[in-house]
Protein backbone atom coordinates (compact mmCIF):
# COMPACT_ATOMS: atom_id res chain seq x y z
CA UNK A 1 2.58 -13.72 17.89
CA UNK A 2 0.47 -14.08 14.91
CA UNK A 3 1.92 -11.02 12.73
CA UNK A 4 4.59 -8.82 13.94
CA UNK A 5 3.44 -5.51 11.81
CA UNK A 6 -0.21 -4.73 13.80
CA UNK A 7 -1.25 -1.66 12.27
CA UNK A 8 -0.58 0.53 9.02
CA UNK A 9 -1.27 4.23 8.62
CA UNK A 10 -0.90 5.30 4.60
CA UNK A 11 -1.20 8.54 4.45
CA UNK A 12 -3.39 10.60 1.97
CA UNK A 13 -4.19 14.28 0.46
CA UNK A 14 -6.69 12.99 -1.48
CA UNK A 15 -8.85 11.14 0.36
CA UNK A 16 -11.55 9.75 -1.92
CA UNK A 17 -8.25 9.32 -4.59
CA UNK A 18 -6.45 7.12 -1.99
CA UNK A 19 -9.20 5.07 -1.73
CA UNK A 20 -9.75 4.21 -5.04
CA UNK A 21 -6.24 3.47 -5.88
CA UNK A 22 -6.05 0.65 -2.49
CA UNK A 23 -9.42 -0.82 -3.29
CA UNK A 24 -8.56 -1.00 -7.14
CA UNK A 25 -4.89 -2.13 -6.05
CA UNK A 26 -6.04 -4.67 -3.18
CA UNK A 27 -9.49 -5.54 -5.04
CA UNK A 28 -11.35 -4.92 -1.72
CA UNK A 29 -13.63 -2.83 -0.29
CA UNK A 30 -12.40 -0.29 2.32
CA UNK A 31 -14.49 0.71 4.96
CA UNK A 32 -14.85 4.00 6.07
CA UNK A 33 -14.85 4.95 9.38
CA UNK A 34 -13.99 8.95 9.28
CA UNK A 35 -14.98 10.65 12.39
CA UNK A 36 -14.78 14.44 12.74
CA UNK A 37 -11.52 15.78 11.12
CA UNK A 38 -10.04 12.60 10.66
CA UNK A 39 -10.37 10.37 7.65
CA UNK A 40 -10.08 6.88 7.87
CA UNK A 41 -10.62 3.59 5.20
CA UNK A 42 -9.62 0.70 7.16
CA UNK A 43 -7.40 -2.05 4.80
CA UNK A 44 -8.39 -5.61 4.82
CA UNK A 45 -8.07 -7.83 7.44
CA UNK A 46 -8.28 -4.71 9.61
CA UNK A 47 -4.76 -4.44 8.90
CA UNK A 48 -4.55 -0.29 8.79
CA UNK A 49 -5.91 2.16 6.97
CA UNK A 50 -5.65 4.85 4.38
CA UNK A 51 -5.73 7.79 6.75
CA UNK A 52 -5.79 11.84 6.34
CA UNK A 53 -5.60 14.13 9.32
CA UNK A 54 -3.75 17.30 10.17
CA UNK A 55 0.13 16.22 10.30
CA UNK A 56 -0.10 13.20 8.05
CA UNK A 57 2.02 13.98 4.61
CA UNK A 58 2.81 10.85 2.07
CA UNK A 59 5.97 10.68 1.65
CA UNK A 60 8.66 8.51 -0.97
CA UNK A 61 11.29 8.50 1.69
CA UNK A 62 11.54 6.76 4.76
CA UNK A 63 9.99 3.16 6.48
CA UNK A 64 8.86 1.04 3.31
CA UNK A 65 5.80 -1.07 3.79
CA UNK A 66 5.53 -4.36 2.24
CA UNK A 67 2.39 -6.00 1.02
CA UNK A 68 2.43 -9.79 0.07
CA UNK A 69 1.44 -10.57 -3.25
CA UNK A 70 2.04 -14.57 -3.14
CA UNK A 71 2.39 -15.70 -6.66
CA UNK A 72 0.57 -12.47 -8.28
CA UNK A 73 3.55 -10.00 -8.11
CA UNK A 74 3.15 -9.29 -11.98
CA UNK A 75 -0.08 -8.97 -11.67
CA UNK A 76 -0.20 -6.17 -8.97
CA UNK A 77 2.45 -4.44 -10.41
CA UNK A 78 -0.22 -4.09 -13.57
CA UNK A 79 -2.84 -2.66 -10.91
CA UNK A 80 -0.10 -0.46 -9.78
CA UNK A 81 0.10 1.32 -12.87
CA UNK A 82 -3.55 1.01 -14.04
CA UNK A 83 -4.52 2.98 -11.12
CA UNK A 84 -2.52 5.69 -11.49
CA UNK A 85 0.44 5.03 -9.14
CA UNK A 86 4.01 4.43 -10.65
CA UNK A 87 6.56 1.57 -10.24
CA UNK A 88 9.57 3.19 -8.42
CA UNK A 89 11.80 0.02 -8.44
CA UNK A 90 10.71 -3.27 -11.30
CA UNK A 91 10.45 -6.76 -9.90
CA UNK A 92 13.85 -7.73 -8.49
CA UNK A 93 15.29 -11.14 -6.88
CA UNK A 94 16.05 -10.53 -3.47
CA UNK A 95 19.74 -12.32 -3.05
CA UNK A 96 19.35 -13.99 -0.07
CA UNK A 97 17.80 -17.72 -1.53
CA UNK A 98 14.51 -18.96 -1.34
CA UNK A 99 13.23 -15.28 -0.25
CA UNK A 100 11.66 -14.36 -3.45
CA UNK A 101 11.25 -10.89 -5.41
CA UNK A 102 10.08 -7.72 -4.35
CA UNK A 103 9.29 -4.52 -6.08
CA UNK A 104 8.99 -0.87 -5.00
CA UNK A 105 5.61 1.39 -5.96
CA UNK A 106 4.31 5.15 -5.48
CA UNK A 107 0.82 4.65 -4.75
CA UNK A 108 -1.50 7.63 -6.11
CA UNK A 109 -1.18 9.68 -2.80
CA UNK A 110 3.58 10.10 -3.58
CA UNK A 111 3.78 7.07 -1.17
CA UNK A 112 6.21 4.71 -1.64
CA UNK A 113 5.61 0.92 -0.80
CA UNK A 114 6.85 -2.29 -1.18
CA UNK A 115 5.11 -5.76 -2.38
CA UNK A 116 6.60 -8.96 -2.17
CA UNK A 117 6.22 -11.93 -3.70
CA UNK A 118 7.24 -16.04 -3.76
């Protein structure tokens, strides 16, 4: 099993807004691949997508998902902000050793995520 998390729906109002914020925030380009009523900007490494469809609402409570910054935590949390999402929880050691820091975000969409780092 190469990755146990296949497949990542973020959820948007703003679709173009979304967009921005996870290219600016990821420094990629999304692809779009909207069909009909469904919007869709696939993530890197065909990961998920940033998706808006009838049903879909962002939302600050419930499943958190992570994204792995390696070594740049600091430096996403900067992008974070810059791009006009918020930090909902700073940098923090996560007590179990040798597992690193994490850090809690609301993207621009009222999504909240997590990113990890070493």
């Amino acid at each position: 099993m190469k990755n146990l998390i296949y497949w990542v729906e973020i959820p948007a109002l703003n679709f173009s807004r979304a967009v921005k914020f996870y290219s600016q925030l990821l420094q990629a380009e999304l692809v779009d691949c909207s069909s009909g009523n469904e919007k869709m900007a696939i993530l890197p490494d065909d990961a998920g997508a940033i998706f808006q469809s009838e049903g879909y609402r962002p939302s600050k409570d419930g499943l958190i998902v992570s994204l792995n910054t390696g070594k740049n935590l600091d430096e996403w949390l900067k992008r974070v902000v810059e791009n006009g999402g918020s930090i909902d929880r700073p940098k923090t050691k996560i007590e179990a050793e040798g597992r690193g820091w994490f850090a809690l975000f609301i993207d621009s969409e009222g999504n909240r995520l997590g990113l990890y780092g070493e």
